[in-house]
PDB file of N, CA and C in Angstrom:
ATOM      1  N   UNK A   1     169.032 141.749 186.924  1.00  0.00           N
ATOM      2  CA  UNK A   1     168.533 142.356 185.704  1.00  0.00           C
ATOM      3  C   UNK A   1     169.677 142.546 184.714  1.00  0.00           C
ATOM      4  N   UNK A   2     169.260 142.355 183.809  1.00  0.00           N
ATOM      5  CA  UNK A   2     170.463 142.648 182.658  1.00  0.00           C
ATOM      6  C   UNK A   2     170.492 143.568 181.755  1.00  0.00           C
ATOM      7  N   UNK A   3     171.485 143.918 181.391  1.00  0.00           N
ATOM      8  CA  UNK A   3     171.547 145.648 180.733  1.00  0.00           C
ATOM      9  C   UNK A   3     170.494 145.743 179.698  1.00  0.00           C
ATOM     10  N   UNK A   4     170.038 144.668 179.023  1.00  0.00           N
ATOM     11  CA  UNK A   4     169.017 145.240 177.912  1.00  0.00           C
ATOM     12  C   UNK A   4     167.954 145.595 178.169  1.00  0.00           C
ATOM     13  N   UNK A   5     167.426 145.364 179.630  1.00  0.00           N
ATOM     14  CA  UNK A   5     166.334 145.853 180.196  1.00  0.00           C
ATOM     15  C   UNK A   5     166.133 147.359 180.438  1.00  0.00           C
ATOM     16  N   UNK A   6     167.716 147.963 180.286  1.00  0.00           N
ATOM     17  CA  UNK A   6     167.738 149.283 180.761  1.00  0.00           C
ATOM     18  C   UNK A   6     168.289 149.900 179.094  1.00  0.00           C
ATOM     19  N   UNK A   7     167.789 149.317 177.867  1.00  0.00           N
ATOM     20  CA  UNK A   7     168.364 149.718 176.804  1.00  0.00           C
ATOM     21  C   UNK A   7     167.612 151.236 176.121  1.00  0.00           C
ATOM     22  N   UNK A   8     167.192 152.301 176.793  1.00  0.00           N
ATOM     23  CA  UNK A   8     166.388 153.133 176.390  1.00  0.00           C
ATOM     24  C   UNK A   8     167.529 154.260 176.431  1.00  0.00           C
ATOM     25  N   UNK A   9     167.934 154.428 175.251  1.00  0.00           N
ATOM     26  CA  UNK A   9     168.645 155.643 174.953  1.00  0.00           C
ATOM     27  C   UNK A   9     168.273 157.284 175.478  1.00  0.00           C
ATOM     28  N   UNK A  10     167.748 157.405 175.059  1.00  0.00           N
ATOM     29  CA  UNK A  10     166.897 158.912 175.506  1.00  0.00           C
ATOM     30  C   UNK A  10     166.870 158.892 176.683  1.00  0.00           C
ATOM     31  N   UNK A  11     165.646 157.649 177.858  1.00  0.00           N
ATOM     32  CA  UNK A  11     165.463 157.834 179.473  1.00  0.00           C
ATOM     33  C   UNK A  11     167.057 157.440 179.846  1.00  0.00           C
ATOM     34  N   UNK A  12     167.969 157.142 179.038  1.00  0.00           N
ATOM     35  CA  UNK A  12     169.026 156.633 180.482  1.00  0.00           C
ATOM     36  C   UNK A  12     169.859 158.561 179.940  1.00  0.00           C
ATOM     37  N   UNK A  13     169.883 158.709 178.764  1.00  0.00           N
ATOM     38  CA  UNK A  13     170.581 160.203 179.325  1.00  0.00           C
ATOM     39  C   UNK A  13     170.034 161.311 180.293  1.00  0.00           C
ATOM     40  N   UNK A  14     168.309 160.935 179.875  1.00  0.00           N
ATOM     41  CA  UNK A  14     167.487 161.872 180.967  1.00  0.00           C
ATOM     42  C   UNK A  14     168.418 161.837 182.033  1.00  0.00           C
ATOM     43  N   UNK A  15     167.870 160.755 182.567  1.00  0.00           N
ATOM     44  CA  UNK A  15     168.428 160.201 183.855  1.00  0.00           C
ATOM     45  C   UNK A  15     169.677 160.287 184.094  1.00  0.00           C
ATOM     46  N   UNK A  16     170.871 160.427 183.282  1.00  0.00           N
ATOM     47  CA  UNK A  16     171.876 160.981 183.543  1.00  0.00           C
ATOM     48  C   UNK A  16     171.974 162.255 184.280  1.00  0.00           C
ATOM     49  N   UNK A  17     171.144 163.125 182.974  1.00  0.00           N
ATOM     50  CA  UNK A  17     170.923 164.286 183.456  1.00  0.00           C
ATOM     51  C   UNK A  17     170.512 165.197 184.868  1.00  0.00           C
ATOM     52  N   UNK A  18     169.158 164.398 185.322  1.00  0.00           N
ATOM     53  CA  UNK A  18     169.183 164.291 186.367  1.00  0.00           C
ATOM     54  C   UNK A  18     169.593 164.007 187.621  1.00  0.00           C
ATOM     55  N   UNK A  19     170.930 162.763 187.341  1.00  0.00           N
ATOM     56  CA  UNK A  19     171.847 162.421 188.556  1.00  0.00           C
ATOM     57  C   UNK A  19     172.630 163.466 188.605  1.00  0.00           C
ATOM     58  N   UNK A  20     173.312 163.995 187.512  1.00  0.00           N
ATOM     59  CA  UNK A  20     174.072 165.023 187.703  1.00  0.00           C
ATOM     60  C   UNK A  20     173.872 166.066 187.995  1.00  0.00           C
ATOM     61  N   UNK A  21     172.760 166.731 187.972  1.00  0.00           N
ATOM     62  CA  UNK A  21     171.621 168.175 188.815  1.00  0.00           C
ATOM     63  C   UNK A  21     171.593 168.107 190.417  1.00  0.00           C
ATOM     64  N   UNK A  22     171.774 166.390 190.481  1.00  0.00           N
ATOM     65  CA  UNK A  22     171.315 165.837 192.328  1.00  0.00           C
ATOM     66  C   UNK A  22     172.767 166.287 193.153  1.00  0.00           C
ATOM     67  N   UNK A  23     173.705 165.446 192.141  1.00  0.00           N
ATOM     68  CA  UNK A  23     175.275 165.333 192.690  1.00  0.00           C
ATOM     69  C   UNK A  23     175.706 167.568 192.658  1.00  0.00           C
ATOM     70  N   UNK A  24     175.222 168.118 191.661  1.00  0.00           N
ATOM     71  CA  UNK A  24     175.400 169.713 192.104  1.00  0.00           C
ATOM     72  C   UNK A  24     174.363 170.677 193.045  1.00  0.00           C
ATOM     73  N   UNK A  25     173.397 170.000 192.900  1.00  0.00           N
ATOM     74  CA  UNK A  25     172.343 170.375 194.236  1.00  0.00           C
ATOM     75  C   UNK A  25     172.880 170.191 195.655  1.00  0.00           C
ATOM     76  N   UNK A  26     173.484 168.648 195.905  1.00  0.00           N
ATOM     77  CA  UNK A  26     174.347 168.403 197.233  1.00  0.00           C
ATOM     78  C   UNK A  26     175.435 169.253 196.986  1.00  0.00           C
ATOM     79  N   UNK A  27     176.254 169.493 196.166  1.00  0.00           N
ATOM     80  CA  UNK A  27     177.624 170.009 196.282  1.00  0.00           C
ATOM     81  C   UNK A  27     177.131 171.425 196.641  1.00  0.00           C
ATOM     82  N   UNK A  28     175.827 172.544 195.892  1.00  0.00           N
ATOM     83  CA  UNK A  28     175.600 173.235 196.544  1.00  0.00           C
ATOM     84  C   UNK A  28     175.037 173.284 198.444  1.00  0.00           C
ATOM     85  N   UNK A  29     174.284 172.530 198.570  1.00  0.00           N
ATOM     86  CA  UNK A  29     173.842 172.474 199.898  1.00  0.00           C
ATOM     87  C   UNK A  29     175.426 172.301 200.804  1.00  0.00           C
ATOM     88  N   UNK A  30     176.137 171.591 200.368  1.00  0.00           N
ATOM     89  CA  UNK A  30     177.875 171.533 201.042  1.00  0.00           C
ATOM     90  C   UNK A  30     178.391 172.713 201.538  1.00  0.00           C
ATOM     91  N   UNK A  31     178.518 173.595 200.175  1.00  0.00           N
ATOM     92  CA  UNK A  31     178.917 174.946 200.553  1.00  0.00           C
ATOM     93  C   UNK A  31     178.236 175.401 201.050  1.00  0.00           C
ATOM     94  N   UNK A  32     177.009 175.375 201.115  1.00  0.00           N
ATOM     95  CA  UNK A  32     175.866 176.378 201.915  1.00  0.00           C
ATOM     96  C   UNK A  32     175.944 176.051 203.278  1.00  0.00           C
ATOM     97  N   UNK A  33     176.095 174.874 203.866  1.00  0.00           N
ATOM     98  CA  UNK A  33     175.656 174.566 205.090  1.00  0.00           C
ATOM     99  C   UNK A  33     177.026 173.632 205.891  1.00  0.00           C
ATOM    100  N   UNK A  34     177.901 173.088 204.915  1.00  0.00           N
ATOM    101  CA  UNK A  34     178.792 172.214 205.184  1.00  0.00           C
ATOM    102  C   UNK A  34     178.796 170.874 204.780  1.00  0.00           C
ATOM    103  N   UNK A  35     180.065 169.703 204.843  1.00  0.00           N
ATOM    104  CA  UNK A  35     180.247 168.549 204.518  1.00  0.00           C
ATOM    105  C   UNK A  35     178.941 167.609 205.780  1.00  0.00           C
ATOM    106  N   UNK A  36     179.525 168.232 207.031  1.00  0.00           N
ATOM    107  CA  UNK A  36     178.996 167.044 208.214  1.00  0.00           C
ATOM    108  C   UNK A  36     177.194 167.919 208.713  1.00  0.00           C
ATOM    109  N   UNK A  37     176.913 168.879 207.429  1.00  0.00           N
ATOM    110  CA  UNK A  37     175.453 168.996 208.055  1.00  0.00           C
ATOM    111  C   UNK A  37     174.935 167.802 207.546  1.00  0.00           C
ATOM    112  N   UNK A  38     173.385 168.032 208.058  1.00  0.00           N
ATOM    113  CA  UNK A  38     172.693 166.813 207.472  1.00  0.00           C
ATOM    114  C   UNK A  38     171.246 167.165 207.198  1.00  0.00           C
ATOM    115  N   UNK A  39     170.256 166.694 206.083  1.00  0.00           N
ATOM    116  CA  UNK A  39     169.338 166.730 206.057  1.00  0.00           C
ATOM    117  C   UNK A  39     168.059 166.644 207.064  1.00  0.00           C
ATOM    118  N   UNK A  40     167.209 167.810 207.797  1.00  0.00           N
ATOM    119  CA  UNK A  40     166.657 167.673 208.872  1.00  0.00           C
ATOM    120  C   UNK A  40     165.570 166.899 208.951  1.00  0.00           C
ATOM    121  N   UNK A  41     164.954 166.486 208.007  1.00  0.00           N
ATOM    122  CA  UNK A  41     163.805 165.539 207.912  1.00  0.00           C
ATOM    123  C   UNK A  41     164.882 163.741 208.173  1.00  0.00           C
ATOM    124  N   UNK A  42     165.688 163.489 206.926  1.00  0.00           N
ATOM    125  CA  UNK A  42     165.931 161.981 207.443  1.00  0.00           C
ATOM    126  C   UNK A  42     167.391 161.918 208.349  1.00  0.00           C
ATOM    127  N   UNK A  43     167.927 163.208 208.059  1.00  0.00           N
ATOM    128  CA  UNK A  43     169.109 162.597 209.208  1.00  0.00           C
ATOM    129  C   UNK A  43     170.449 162.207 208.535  1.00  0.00           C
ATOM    130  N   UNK A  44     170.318 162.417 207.114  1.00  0.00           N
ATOM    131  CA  UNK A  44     171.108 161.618 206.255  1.00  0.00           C
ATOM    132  C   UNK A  44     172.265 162.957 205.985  1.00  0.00           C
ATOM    133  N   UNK A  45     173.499 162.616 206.766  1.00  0.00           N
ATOM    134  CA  UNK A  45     174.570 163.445 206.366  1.00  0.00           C
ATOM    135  C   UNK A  45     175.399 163.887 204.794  1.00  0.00           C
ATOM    136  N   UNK A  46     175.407 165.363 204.850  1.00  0.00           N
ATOM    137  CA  UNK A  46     175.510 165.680 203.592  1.00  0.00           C
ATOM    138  C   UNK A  46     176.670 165.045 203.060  1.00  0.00           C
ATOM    139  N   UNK A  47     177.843 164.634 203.488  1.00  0.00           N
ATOM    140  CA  UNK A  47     178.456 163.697 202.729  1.00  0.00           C
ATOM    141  C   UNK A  47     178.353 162.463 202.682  1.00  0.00           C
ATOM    142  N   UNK A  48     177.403 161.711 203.059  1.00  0.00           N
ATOM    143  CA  UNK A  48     176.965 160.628 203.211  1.00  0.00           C
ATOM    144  C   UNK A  48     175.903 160.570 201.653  1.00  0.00           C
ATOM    145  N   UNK A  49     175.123 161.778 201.695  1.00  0.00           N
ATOM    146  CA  UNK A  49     174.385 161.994 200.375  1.00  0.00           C
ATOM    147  C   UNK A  49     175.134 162.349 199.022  1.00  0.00           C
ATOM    148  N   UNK A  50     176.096 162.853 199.341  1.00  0.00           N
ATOM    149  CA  UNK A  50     176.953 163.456 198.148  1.00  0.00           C
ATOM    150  C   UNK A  50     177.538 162.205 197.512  1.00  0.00           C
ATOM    151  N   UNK A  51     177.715 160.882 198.240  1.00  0.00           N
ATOM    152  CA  UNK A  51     178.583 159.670 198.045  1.00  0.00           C
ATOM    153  C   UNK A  51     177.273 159.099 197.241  1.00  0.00           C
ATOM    154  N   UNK A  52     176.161 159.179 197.942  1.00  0.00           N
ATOM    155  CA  UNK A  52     175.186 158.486 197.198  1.00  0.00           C
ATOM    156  C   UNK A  52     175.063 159.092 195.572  1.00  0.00           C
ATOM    157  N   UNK A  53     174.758 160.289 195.491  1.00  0.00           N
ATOM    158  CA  UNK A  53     174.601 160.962 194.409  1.00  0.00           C
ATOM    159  C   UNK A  53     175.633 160.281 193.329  1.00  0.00           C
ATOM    160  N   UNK A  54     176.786 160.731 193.757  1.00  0.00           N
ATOM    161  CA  UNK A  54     177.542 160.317 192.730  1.00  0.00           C
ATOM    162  C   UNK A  54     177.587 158.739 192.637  1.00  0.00           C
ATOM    163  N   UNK A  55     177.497 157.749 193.589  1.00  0.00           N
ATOM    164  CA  UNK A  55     177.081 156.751 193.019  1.00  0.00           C
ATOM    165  C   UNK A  55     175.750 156.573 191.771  1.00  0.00           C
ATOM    166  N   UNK A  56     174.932 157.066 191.997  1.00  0.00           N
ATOM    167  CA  UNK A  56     173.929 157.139 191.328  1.00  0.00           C
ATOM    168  C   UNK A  56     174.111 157.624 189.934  1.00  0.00           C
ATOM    169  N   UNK A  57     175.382 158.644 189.767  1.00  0.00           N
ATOM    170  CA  UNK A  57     175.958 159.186 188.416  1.00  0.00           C
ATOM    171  C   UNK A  57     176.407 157.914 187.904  1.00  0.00           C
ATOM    172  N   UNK A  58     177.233 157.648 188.619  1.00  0.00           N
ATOM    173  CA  UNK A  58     178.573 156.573 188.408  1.00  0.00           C
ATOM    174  C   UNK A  58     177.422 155.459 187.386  1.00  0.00           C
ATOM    175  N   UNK A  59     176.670 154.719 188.385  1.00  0.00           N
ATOM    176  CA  UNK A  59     175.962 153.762 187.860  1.00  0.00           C
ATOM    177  C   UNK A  59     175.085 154.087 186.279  1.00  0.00           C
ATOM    178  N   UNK A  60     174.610 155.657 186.114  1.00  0.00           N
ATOM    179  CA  UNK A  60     174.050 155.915 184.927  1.00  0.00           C
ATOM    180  C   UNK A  60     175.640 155.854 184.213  1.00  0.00           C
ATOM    181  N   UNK A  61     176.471 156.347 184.312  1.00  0.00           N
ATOM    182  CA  UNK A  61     178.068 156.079 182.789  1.00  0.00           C
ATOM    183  C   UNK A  61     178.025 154.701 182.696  1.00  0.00           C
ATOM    184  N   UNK A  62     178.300 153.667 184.034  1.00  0.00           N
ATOM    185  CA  UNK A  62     178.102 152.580 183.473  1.00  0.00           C
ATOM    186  C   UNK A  62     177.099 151.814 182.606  1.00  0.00           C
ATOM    187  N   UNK A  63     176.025 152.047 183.075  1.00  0.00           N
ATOM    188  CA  UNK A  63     174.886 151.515 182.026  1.00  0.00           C
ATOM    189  C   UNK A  63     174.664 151.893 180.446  1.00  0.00           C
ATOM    190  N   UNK A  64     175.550 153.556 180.449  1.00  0.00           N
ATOM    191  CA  UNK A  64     175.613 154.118 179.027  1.00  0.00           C
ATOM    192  C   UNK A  64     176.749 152.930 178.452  1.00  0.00           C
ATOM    193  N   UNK A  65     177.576 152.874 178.835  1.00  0.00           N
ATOM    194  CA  UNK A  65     179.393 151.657 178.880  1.00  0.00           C
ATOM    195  C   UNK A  65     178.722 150.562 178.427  1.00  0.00           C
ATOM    196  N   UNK A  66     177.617 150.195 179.176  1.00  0.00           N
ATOM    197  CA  UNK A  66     177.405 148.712 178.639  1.00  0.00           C
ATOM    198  C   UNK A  66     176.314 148.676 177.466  1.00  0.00           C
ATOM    199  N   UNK A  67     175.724 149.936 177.709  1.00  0.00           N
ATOM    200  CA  UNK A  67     174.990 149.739 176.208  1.00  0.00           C
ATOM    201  C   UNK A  67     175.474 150.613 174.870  1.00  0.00           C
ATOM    202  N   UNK A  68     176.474 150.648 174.766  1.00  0.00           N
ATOM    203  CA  UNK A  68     176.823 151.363 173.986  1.00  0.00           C
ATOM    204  C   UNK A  68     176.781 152.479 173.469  1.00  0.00           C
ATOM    205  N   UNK A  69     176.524 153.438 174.311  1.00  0.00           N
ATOM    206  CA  UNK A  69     175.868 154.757 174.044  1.00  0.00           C
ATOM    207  C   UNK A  69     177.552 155.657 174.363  1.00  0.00           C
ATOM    208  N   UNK A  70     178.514 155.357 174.790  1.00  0.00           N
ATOM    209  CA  UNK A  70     180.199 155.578 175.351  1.00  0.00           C
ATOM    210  C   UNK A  70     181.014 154.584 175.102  1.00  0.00           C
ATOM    211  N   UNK A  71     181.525 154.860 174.747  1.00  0.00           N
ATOM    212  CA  UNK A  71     182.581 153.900 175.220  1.00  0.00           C
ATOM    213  C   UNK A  71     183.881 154.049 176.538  1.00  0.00           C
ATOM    214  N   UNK A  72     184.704 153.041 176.796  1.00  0.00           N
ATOM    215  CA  UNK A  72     185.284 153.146 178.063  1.00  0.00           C
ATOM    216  C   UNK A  72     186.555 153.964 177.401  1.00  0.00           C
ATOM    217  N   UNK A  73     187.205 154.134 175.952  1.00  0.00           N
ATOM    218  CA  UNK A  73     188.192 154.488 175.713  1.00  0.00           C
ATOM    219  C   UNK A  73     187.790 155.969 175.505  1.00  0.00           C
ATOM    220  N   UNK A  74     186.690 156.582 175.262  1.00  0.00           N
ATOM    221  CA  UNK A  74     185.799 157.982 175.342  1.00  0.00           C
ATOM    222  C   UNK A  74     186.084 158.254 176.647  1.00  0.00           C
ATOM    223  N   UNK A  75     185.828 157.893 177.576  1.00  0.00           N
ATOM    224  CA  UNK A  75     185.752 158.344 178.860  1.00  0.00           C
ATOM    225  C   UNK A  75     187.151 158.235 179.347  1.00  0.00           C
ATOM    226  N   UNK A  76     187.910 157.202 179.365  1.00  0.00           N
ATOM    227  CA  UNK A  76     189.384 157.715 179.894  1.00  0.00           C
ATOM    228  C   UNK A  76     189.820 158.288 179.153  1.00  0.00           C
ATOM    229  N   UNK A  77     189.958 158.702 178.027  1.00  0.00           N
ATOM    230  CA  UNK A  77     190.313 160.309 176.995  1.00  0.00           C
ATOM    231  C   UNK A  77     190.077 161.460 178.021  1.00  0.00           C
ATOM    232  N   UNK A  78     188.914 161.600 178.365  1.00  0.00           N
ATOM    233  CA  UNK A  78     187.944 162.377 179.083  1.00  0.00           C
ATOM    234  C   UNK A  78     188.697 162.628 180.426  1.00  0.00           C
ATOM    235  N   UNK A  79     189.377 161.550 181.232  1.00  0.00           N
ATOM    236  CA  UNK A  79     189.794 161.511 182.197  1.00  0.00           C
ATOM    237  C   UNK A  79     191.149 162.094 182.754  1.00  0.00           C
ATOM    238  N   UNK A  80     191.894 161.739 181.603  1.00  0.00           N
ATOM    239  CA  UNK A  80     193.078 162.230 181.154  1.00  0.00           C
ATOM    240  C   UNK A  80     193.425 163.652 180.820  1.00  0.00           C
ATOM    241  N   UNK A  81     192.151 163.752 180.223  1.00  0.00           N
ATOM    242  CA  UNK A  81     192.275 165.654 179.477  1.00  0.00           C
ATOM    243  C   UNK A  81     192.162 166.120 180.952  1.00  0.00           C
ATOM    244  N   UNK A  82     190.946 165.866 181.582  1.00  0.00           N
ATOM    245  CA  UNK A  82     190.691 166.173 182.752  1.00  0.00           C
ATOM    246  C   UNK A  82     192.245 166.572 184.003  1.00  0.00           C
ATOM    247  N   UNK A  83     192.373 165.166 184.094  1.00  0.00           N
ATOM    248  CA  UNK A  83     193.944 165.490 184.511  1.00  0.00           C
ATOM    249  C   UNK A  83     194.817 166.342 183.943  1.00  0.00           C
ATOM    250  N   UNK A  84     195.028 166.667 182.945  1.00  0.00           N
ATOM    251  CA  UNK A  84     196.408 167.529 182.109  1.00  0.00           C
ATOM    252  C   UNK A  84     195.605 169.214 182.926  1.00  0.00           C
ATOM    253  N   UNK A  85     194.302 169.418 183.013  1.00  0.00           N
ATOM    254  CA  UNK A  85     193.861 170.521 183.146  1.00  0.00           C
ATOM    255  C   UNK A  85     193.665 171.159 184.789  1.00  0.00           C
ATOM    256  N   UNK A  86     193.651 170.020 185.929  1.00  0.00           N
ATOM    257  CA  UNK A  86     193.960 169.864 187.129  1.00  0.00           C
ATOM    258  C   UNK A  86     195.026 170.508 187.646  1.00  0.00           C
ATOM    259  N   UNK A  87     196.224 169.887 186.609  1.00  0.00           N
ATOM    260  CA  UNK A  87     197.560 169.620 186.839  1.00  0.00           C
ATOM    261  C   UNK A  87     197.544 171.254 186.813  1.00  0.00           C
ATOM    262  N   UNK A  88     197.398 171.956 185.687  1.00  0.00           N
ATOM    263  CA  UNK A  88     197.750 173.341 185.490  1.00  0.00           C
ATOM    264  C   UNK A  88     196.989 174.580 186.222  1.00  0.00           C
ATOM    265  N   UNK A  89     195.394 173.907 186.656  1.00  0.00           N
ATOM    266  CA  UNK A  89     194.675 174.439 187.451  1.00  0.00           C
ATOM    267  C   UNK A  89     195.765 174.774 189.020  1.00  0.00           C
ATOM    268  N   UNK A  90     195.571 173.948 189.521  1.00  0.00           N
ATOM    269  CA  UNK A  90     196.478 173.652 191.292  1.00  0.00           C
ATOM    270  C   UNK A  90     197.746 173.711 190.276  1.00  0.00           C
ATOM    271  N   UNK A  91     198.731 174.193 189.655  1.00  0.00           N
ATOM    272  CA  UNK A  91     199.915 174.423 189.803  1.00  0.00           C
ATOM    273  C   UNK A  91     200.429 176.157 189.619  1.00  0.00           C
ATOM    274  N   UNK A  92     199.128 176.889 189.713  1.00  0.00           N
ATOM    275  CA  UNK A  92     198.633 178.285 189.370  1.00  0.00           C
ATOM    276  C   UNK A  92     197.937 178.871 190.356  1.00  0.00           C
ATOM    277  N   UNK A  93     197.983 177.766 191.431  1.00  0.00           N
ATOM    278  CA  UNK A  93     197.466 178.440 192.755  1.00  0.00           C
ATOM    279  C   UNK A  93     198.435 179.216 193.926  1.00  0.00           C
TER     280      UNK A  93
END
């Protein structure tokens, strides 16, 4: 499939939105229960799900990347600030 199929501005931020609710829903269930619990219905270990989630983020930035809704020099800005604020976070611990 090719990106113009997925060219819907509005549903792909939804859907952003929503990956990113999934990826803090697991990160809560993490702390609540742990990394190596696992979901009791499929079995599917909570960091095994947490990898999925954020794949699932990952793949909505890219699809924003390719349709122009970001750009890649927006986001490593983003990445960078991120880092400078890490750095001072953990050097204050």
């Amino acid at each position: 499939m090719s990106l113009q199929q997925f060219n819907n501005e509005k549903l792909n931020l939804e859907i952003l939105a929503e990956e990113a609710a999934e990826v803090i829903q697991i990160k809560s269930k993490i702390i609540r229960f742990g990394i190596n619990d696992y979901h009791p219905k499929n079995k599917m270990p909570n960091r095994e799900k947490l990898g999925q989630e954020i794949g699932h983020f990952i793949e909505m930035v890219n699809l924003l990347v390719g349709n122009g809704t970001v750009s890649k020099e927006s986001i490593a800005r983003g990445i960078n600030h991120k880092t400078e604020k890490l750095k001072k976070w953990y050097c204050n611990e």
